[in-house]
C-alpha atoms as a PDB file:
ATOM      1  CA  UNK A   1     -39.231 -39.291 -52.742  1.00  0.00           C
ATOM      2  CA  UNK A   2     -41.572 -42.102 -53.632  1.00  0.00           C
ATOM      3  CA  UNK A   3     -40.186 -44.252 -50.946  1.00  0.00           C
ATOM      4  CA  UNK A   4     -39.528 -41.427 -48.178  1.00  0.00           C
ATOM      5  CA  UNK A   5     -43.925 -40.955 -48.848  1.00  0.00           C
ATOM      6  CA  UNK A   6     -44.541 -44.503 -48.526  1.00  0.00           C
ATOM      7  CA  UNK A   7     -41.872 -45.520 -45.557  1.00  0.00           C
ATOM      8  CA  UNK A   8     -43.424 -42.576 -43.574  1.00  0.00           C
ATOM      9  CA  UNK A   9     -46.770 -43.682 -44.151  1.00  0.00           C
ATOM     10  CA  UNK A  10     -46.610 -47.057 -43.515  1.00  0.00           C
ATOM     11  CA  UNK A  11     -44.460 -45.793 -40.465  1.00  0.00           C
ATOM     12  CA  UNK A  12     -47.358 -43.710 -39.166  1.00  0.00           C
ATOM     13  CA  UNK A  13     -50.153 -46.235 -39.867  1.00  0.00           C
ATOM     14  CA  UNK A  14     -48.478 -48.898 -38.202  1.00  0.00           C
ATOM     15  CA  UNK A  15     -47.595 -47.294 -35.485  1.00  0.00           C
ATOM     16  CA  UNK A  16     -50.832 -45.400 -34.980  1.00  0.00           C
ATOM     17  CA  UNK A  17     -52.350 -48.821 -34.772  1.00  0.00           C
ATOM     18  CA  UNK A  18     -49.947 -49.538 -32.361  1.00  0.00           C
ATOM     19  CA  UNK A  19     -50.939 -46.531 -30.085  1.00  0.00           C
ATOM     20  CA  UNK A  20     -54.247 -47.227 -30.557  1.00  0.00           C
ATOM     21  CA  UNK A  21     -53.908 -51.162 -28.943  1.00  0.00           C
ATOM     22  CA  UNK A  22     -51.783 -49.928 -26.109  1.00  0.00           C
ATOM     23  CA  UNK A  23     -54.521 -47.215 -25.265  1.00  0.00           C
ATOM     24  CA  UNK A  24     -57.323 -49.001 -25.667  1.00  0.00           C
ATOM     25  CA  UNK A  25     -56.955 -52.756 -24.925  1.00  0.00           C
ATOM     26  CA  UNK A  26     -56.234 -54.239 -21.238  1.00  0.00           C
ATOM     27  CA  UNK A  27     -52.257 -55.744 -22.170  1.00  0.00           C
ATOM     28  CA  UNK A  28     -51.730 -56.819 -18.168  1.00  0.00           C
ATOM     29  CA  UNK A  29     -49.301 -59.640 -20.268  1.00  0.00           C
ATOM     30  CA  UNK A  30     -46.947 -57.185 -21.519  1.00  0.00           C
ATOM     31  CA  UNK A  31     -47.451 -54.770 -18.058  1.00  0.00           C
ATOM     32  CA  UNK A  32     -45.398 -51.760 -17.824  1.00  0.00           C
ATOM     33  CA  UNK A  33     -43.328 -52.730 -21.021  1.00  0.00           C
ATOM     34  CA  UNK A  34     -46.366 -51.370 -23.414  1.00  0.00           C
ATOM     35  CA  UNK A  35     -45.229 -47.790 -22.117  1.00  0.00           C
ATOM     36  CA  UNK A  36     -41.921 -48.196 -23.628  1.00  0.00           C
ATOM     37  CA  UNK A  37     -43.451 -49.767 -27.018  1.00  0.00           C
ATOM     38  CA  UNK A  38     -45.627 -46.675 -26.803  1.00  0.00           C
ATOM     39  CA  UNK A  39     -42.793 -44.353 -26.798  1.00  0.00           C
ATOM     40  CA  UNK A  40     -41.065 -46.071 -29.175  1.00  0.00           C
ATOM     41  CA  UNK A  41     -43.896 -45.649 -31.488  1.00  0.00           C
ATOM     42  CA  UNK A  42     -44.581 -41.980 -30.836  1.00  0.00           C
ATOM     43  CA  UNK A  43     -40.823 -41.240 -31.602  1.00  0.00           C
ATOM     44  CA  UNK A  44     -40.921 -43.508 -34.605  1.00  0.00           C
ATOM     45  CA  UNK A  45     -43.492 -41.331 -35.768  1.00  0.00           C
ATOM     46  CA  UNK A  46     -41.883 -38.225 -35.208  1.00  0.00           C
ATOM     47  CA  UNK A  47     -38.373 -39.228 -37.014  1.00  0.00           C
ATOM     48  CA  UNK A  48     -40.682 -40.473 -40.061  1.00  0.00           C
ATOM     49  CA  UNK A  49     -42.414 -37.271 -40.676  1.00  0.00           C
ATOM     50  CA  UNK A  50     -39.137 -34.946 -40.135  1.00  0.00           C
ATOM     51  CA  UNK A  51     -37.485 -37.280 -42.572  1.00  0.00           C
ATOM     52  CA  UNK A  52     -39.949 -37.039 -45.292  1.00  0.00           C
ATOM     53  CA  UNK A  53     -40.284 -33.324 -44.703  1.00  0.00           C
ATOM     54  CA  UNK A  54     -36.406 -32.617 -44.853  1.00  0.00           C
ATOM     55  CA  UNK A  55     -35.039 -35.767 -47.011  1.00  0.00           C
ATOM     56  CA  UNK A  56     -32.076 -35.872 -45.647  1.00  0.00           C
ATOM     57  CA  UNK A  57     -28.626 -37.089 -46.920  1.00  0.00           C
ATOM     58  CA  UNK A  58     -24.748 -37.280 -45.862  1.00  0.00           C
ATOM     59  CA  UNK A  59     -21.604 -36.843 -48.500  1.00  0.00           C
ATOM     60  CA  UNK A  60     -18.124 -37.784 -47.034  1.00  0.00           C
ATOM     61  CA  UNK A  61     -14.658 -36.243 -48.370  1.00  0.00           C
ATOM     62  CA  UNK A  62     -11.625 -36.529 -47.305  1.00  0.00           C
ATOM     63  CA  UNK A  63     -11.612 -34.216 -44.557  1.00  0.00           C
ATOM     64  CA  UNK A  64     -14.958 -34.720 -43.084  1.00  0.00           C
ATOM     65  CA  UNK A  65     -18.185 -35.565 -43.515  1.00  0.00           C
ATOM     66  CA  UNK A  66     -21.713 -33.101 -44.436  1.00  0.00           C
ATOM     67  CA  UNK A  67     -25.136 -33.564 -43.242  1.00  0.00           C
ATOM     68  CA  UNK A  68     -27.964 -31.538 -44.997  1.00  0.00           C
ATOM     69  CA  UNK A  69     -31.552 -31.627 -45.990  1.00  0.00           C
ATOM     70  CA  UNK A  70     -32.804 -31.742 -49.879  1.00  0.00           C
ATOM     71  CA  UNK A  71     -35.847 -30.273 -48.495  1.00  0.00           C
ATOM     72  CA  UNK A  72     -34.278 -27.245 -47.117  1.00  0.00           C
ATOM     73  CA  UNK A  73     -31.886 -26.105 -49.337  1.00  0.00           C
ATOM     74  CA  UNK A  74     -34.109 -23.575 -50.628  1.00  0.00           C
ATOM     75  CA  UNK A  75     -34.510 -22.425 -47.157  1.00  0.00           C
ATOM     76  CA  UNK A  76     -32.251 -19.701 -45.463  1.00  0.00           C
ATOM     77  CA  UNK A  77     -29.007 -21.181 -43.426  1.00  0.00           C
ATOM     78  CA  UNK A  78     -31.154 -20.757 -40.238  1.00  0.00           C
ATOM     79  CA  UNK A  79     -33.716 -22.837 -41.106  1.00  0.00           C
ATOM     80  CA  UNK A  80     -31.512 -25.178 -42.374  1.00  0.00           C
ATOM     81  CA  UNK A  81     -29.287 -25.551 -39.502  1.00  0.00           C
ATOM     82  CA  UNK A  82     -32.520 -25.361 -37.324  1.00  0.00           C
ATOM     83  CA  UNK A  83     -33.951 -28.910 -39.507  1.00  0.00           C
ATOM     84  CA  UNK A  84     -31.293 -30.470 -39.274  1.00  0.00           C
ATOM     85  CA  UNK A  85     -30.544 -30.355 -35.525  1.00  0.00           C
ATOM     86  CA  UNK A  86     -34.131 -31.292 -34.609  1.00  0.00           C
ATOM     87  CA  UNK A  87     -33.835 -34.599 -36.997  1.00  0.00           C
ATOM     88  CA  UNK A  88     -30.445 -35.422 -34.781  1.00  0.00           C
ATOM     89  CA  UNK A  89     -32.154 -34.503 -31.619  1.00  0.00           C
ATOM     90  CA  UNK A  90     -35.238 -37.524 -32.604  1.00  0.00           C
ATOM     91  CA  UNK A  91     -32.356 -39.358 -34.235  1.00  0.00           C
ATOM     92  CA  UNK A  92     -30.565 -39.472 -30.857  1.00  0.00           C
ATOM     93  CA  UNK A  93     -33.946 -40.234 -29.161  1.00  0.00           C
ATOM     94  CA  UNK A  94     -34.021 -43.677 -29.864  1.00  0.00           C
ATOM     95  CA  UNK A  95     -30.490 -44.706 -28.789  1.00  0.00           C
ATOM     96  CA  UNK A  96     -32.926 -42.985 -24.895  1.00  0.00           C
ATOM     97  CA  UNK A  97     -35.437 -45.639 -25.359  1.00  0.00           C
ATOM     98  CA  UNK A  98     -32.864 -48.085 -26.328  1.00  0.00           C
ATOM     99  CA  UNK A  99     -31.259 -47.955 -23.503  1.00  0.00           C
ATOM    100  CA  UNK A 100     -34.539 -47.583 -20.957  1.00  0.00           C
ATOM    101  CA  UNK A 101     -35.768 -50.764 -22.877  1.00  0.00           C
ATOM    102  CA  UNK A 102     -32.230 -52.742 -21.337  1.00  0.00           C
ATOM    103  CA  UNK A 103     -33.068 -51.215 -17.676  1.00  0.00           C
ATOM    104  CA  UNK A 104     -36.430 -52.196 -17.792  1.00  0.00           C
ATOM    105  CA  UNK A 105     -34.983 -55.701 -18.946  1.00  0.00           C
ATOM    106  CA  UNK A 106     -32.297 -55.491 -15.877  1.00  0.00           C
ATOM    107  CA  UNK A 107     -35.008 -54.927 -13.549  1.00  0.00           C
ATOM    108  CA  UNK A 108     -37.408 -57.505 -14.783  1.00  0.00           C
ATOM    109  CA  UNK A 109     -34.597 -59.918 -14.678  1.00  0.00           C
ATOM    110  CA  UNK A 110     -33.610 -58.785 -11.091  1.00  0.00           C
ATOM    111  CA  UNK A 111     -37.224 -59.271 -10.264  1.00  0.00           C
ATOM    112  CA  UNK A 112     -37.483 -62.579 -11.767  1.00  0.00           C
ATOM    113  CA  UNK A 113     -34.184 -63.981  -9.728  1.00  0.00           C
ATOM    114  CA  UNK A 114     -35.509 -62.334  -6.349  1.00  0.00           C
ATOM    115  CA  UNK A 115     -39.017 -64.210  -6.810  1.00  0.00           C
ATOM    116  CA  UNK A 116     -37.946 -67.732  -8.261  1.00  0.00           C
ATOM    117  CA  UNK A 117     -34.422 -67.875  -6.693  1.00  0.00           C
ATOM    118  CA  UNK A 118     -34.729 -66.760  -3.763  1.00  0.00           C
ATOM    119  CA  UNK A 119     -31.675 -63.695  -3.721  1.00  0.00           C
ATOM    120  CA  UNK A 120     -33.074 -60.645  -1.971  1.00  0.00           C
ATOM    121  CA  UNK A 121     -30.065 -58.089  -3.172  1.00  0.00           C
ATOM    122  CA  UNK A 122     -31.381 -54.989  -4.653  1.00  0.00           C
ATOM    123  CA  UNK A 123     -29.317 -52.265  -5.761  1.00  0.00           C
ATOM    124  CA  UNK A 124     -30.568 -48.606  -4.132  1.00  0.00           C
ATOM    125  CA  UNK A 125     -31.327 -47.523  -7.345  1.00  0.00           C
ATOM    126  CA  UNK A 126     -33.690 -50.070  -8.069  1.00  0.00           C
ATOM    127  CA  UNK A 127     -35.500 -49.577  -4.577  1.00  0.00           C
ATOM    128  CA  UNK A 128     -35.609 -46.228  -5.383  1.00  0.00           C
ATOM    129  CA  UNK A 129     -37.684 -46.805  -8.763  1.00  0.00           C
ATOM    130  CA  UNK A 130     -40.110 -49.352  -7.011  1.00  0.00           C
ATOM    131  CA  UNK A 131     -40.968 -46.886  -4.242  1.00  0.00           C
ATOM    132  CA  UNK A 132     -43.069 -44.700  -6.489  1.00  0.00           C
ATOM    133  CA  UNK A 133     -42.631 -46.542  -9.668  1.00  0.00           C
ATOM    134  CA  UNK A 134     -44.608 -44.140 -12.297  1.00  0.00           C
ATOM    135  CA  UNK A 135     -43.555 -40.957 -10.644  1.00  0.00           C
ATOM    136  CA  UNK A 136     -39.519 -42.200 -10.503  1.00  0.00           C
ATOM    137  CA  UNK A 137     -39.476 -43.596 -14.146  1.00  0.00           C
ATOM    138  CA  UNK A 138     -41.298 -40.449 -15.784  1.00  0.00           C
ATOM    139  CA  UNK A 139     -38.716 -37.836 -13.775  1.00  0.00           C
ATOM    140  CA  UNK A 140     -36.124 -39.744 -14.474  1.00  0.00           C
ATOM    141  CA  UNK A 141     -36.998 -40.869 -18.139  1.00  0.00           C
ATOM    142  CA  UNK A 142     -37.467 -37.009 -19.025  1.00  0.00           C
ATOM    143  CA  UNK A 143     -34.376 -35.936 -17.221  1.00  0.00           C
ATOM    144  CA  UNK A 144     -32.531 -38.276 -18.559  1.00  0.00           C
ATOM    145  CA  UNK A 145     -33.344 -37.377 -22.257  1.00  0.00           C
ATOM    146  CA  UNK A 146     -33.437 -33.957 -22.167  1.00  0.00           C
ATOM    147  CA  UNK A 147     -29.763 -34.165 -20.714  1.00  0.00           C
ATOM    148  CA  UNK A 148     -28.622 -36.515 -23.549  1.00  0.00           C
ATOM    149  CA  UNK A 149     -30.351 -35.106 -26.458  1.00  0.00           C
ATOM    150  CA  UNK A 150     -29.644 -31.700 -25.554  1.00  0.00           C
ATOM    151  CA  UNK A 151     -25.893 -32.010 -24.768  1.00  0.00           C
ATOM    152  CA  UNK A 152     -25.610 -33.783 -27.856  1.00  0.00           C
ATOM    153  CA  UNK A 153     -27.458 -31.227 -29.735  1.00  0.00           C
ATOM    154  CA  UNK A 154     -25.894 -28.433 -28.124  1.00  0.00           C
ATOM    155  CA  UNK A 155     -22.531 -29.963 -29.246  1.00  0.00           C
ATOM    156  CA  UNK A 156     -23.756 -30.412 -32.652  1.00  0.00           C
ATOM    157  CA  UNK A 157     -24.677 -26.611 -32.723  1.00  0.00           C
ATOM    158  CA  UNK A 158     -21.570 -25.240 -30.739  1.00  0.00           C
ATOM    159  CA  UNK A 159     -19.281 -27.034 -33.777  1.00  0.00           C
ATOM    160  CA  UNK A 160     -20.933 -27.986 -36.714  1.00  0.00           C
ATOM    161  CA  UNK A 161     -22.858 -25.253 -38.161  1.00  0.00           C
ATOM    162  CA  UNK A 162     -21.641 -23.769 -40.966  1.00  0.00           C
ATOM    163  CA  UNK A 163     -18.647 -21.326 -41.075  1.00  0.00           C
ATOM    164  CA  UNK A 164     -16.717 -19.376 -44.180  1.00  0.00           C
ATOM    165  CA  UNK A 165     -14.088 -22.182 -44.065  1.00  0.00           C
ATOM    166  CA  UNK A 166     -16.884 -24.889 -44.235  1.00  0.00           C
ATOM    167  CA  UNK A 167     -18.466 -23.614 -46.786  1.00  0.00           C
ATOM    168  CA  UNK A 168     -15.844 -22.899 -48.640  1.00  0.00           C
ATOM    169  CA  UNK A 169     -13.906 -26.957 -48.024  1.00  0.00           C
ATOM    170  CA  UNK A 170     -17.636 -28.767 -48.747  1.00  0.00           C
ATOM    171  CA  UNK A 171     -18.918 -26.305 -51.674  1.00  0.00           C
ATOM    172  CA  UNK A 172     -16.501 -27.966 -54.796  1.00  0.00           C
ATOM    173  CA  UNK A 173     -17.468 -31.340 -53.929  1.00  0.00           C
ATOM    174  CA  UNK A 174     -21.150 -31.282 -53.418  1.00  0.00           C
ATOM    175  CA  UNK A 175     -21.374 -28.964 -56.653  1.00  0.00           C
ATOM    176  CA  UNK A 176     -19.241 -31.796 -58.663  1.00  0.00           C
ATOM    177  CA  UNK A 177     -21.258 -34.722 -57.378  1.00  0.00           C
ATOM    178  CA  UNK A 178     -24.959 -32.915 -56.155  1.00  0.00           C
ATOM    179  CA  UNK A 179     -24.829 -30.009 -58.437  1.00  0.00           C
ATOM    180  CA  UNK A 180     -25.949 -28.051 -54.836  1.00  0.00           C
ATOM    181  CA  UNK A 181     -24.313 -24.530 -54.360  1.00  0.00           C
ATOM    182  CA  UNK A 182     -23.715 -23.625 -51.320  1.00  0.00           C
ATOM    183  CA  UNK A 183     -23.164 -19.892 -52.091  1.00  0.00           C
ATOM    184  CA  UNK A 184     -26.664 -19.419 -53.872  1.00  0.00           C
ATOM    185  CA  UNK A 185     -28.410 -16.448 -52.701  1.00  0.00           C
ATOM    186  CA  UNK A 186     -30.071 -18.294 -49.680  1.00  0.00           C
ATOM    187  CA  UNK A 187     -26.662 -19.733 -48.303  1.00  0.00           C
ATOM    188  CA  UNK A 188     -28.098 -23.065 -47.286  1.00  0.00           C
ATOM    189  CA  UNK A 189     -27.912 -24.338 -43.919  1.00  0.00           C
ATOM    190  CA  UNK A 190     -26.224 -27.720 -43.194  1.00  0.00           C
ATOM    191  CA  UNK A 191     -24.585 -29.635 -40.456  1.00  0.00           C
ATOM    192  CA  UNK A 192     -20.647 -30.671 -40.774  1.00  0.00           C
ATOM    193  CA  UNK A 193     -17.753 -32.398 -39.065  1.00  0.00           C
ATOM    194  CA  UNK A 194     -14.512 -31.318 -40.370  1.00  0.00           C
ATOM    195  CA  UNK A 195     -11.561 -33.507 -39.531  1.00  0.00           C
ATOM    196  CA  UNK A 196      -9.185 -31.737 -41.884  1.00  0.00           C
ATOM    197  CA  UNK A 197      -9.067 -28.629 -43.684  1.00  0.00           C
END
């Protein structure tokens, strides 16, 4: 717990400072890419404090694998079920930026090669984002993750949450190696992926 408090805040100092130099100083260096950095940091942030306040860990068996929170096993299976989708939903956020960080690399690089080489292709896409560059990127950027996170959260919730069977394959092992029931009175909630039963 010790170094979930300290990761988290060294995770939101750091990045705060971060923010704060994006914001606040003139970067015209780094130019658009600051943006990205600045989302990066606001969703490092966000994963760092849902971390500390669920704490959470994964046991593997033979037959599949468990996701919960320590945090919320106190907590009613709602609420746990609830926690741990929204740390996969930020969890899944960064594989977003990662990928807007290699467009925005494609594009610079296309950019580059049009203005030093002399090669004037330009896919429709890209003309597309340079016509209205903030407007384009922000529509797309939010479209684009809400469509990932939330099929991949919705997929998550359609099949993992627990069932009887679930509960009943996972319980014997994380009692012998957690010492966490799974049929206490609360029935905590947890995430799972059941290859075999």
């Amino acid at each position: 717990q010790m170094y979930s408090y300290t990761t988290t805040g060294c995770s939101v100092i750091c990045n705060s400072f971060l923010i704060f130099v994006i914001v606040f100083t003139d970067l015209k260096h780094v130019g658009a890419y600051r943006w990205l950095l600045f989302s990066f940091s606001i969703v490092d942030i966000l994963i760092s404090i849902n971390h500390t306040w669920m704490f959470p860990a994964a046991h593997m068996t033979e037959f599949g694998y468990i996701f919960w929170g320590y945090r919320l096993l106190d907590k009613s299976t709602a609420v746990g079920v609830m926690g741990t989708l929204l740390w996969c939903f930020l969890f899944y956020q960064s594989f977003v930026l990662l990928a807007f960080h290699y467009v925005y690399r494609y594009i610079i690089l296309v950019k580059y090669v049009q203005v030093y080489c002399m090669f004037s292709f330009s896919p429709p896409w890209l003309i597309f984002l340079r016509a209205n560059p903030w407007r384009n990127w922000i529509t797309i950027a939010v479209i684009s993750d809400l469509v990932y996170g939330f099929s991949i959260c919705g997929a998550i919730a359609i099949g993992w949450p627990p069932t009887e069977a679930s509960r009943g394959a996972f319980a014997p092992a994380l009692k012998e190696a957690y010492g966490i029931d799974l049929y206490s009175d609360n029935l905590p909630g947890y995430l799972c992926l059941t290859y075999w039963v």
